[in-house]
N, C-alpha and C. Protein backbone atom coordinates (compact mmCIF):
# COMPACT_ATOMS: atom_id res chain seq x y z
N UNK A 1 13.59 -48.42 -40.93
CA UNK A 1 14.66 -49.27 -41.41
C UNK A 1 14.82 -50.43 -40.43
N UNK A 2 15.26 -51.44 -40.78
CA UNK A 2 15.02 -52.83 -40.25
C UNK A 2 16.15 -53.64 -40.79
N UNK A 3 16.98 -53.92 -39.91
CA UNK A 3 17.80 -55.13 -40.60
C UNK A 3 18.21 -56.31 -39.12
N UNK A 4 18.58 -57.70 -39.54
CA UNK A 4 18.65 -58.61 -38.72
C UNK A 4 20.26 -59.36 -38.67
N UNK A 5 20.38 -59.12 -37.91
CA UNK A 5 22.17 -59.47 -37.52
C UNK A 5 21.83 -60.82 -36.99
N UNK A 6 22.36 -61.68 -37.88
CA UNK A 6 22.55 -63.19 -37.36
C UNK A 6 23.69 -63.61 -36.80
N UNK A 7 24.06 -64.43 -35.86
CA UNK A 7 25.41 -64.72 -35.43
C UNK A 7 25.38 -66.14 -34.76
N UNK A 8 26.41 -67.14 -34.57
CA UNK A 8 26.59 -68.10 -34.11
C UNK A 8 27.59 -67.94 -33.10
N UNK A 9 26.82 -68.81 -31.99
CA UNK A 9 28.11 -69.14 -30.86
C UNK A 9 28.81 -69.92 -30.79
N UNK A 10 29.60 -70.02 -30.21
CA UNK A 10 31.15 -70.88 -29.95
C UNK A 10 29.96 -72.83 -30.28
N UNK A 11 28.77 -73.02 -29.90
CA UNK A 11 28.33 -74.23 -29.61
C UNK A 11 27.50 -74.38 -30.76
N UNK A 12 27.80 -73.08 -32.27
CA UNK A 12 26.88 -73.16 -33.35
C UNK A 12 25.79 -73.21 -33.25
N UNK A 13 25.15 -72.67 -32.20
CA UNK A 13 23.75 -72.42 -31.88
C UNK A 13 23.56 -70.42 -32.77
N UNK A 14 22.11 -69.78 -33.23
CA UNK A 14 22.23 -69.16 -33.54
C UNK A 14 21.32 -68.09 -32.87
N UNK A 15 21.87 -67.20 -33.06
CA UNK A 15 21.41 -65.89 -32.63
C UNK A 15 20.64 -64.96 -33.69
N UNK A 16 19.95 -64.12 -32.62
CA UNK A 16 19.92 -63.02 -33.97
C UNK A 16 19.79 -61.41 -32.83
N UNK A 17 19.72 -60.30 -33.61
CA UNK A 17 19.42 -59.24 -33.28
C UNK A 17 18.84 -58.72 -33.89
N UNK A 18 17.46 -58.07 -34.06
CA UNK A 18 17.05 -57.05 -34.79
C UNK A 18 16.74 -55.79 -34.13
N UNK A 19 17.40 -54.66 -35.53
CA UNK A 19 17.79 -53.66 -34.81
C UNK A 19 17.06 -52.56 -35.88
N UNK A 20 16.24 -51.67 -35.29
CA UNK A 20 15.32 -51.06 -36.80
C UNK A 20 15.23 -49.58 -35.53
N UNK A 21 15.21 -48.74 -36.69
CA UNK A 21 15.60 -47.29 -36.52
C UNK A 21 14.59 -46.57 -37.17
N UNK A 22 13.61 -45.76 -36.69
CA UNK A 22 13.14 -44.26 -38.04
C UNK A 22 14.27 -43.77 -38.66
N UNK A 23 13.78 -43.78 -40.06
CA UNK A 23 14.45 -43.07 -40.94
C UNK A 23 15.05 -42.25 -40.67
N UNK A 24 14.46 -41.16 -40.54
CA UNK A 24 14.92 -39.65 -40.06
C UNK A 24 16.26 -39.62 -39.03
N UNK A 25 16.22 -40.46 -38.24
CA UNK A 25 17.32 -40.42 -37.25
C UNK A 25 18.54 -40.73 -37.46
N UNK A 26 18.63 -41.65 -38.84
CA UNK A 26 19.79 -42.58 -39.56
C UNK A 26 20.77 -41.39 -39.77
N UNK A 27 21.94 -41.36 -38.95
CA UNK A 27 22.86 -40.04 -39.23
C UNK A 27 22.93 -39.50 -38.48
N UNK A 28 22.08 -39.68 -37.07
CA UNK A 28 22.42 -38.26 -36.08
C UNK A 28 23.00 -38.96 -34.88
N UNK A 29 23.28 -38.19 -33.64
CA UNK A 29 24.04 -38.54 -32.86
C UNK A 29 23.28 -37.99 -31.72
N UNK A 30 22.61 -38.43 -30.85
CA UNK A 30 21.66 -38.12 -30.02
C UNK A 30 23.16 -37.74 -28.43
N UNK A 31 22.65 -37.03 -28.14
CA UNK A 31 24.04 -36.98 -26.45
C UNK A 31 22.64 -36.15 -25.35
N UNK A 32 22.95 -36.83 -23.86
CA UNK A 32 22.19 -36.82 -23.63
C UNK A 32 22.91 -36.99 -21.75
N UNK A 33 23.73 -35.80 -21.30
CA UNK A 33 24.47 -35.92 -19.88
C UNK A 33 25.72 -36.93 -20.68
N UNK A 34 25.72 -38.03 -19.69
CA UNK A 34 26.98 -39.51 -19.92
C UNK A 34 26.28 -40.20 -21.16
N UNK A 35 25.28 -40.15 -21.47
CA UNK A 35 24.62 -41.21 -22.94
C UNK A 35 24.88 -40.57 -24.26
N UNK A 36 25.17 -41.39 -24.86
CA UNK A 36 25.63 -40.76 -26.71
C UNK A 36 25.09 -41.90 -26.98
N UNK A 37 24.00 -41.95 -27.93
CA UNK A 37 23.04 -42.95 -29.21
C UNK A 37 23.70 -42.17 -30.55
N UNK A 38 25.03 -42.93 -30.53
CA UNK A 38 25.69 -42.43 -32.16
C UNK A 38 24.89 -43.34 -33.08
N UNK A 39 24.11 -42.74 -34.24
CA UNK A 39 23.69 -43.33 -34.89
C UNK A 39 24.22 -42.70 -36.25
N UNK A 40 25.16 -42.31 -36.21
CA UNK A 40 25.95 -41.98 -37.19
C UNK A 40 26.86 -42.64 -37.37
N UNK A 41 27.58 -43.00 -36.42
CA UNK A 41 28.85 -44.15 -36.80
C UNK A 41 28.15 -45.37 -36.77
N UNK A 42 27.49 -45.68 -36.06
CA UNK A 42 26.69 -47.32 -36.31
C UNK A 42 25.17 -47.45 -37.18
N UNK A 43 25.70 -46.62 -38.25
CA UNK A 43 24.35 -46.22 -39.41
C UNK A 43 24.28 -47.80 -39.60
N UNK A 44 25.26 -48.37 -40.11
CA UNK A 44 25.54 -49.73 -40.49
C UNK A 44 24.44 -50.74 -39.83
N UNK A 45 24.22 -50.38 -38.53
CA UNK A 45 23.68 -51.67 -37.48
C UNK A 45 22.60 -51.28 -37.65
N UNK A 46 21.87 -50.12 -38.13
CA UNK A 46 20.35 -49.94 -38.03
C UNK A 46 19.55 -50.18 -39.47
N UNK A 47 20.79 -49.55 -40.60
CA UNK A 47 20.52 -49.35 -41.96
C UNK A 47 20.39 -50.77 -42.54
N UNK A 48 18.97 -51.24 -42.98
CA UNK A 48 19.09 -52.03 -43.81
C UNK A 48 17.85 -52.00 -44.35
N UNK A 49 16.68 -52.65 -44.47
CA UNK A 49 15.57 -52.54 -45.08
C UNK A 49 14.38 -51.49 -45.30
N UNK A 50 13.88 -50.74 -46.16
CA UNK A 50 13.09 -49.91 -45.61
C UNK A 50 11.33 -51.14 -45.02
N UNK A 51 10.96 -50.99 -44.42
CA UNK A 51 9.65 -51.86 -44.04
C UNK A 51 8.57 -51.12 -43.76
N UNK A 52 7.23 -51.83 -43.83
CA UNK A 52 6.26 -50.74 -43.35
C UNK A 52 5.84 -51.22 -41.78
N UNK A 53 4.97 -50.80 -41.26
CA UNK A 53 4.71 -50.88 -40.16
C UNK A 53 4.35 -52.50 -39.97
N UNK A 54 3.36 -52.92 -40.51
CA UNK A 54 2.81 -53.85 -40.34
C UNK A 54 4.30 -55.35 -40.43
N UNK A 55 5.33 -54.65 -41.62
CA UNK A 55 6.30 -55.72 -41.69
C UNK A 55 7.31 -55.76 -40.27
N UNK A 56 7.50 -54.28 -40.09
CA UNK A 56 8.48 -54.23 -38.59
C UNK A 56 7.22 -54.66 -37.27
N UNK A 57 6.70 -54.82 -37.11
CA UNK A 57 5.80 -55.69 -36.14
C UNK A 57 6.41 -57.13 -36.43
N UNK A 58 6.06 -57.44 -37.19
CA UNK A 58 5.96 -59.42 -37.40
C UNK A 58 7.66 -59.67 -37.60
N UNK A 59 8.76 -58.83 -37.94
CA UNK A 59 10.70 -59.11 -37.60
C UNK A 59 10.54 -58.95 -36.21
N UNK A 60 9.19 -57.83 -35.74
CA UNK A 60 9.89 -57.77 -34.03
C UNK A 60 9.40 -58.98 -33.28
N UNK A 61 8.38 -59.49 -33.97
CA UNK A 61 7.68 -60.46 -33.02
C UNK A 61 8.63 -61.74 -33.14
N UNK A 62 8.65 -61.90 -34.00
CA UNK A 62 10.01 -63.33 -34.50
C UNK A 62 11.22 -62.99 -34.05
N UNK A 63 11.53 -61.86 -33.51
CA UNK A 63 12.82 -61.82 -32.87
C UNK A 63 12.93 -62.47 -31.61
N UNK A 64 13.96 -62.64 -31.08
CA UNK A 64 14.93 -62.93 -29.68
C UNK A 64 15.38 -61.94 -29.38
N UNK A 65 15.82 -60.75 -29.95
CA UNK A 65 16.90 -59.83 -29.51
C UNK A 65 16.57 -58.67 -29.79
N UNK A 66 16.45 -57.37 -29.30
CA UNK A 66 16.22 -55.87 -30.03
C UNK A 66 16.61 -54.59 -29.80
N UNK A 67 16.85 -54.02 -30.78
CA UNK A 67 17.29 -52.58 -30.63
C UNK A 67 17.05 -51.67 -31.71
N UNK A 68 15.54 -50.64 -31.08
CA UNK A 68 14.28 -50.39 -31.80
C UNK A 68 14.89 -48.72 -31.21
N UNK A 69 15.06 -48.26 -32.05
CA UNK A 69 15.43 -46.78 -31.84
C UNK A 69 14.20 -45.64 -32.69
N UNK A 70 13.52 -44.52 -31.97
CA UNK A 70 12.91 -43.86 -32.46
C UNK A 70 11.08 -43.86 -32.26
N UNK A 71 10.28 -42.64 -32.06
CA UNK A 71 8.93 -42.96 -32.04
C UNK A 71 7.64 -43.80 -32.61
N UNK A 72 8.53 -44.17 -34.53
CA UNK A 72 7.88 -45.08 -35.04
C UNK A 72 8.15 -46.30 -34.83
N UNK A 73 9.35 -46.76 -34.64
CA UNK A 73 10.10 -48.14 -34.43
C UNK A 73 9.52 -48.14 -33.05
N UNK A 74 9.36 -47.64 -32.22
CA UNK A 74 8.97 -48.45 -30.70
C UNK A 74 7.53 -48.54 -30.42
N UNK A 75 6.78 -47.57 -31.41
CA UNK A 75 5.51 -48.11 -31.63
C UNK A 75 5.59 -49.08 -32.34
N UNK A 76 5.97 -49.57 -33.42
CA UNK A 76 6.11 -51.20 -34.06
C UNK A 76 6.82 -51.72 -32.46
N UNK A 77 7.41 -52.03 -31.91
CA UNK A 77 7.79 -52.54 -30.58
C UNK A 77 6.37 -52.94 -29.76
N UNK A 78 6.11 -51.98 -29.23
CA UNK A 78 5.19 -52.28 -28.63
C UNK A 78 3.73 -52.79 -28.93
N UNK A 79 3.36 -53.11 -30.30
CA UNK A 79 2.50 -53.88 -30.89
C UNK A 79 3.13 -54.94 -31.25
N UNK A 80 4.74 -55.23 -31.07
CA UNK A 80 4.91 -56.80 -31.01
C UNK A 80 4.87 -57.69 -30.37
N UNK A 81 5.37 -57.12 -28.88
CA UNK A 81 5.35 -57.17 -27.69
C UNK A 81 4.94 -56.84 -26.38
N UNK A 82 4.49 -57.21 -25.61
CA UNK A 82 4.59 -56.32 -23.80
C UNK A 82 5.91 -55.66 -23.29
N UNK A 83 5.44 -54.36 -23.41
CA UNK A 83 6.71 -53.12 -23.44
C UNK A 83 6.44 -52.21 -22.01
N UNK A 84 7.16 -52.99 -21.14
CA UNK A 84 7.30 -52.16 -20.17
C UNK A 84 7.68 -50.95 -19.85
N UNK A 85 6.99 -49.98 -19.39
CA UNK A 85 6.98 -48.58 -19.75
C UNK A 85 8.96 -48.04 -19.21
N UNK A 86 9.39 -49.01 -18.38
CA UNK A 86 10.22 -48.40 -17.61
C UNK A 86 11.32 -48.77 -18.70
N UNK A 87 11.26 -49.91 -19.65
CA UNK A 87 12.04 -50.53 -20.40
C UNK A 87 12.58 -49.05 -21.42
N UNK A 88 11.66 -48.25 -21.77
CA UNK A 88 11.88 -47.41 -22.44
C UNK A 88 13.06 -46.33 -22.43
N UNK A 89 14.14 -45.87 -23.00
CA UNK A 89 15.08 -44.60 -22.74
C UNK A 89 14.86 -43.63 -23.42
N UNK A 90 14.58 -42.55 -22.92
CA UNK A 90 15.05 -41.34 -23.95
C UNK A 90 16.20 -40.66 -23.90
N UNK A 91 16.46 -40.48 -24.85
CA UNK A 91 17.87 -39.33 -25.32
C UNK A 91 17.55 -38.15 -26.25
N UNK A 92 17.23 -37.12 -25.49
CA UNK A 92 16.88 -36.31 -26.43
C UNK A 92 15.70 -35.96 -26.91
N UNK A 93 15.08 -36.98 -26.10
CA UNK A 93 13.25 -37.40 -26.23
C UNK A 93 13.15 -38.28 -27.25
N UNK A 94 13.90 -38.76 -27.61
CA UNK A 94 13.79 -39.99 -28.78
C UNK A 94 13.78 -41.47 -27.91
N UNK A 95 12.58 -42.14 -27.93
CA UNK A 95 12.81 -43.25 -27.47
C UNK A 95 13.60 -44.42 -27.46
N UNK A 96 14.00 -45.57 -27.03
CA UNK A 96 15.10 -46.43 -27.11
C UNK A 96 14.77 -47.42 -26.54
N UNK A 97 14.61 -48.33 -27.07
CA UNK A 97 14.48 -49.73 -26.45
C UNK A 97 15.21 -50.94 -26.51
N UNK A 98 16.13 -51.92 -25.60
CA UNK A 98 17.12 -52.86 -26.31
C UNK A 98 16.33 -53.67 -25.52
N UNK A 99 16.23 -55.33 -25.81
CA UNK A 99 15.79 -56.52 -25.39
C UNK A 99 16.72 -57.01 -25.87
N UNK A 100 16.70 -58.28 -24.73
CA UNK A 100 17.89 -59.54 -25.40
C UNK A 100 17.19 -61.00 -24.24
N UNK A 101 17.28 -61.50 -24.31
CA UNK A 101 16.51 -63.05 -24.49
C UNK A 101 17.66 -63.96 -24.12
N UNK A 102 19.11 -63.60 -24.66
CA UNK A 102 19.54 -64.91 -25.28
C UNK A 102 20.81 -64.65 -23.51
């Protein structure tokens, strides 16, 4: 799942975020010591397109901004980009990756 949060700043310049999730995860709530990846209450921010691999590569590559939750989504990550191994989080053993640019 793949969807792109556009936003403008105070100087109408624009932003974006894309934020794409495995399926499977849409609904759960990963806790992990002090870390909680609620992806149950913020189904909203991940839920939007279903895509295939090849399409979540080329939203990640055109992005500025990201938050790629899950083993399939951060493999699309890391064929969009240079993904520094350390960049990576797990919770639960589910990977996590946020970038931001802006």
């Amino acid at each position: 799942m793949a969807k792109v949060h556009e936003r403008k700043d105070r100087h109408g310049n624009v932003w974006n975020v894309t934020a794409m999730c495995d399926h499977a995860l849409l609904g759960k709530v990963l806790k992990e010591g002090e870390v909680t990846l609620d992806l149950k209450s913020y189904r909203n921010f991940y839920e939007g397109k279903k895509v295939s691999a090849a399409e979540a590569v080329q939203l990640l590559k055109d992005a500025r901004n990201v938050n790629v939750v899950g083993p399939k989504s951060v493999a699309c990550a890391k064929k969009a980009f240079p993904v520094d191994e350390r960049q990576i989080k797990f919770i639960q053993g589910v990977p996590h990756i946020q970038v931001y640019y802006v």
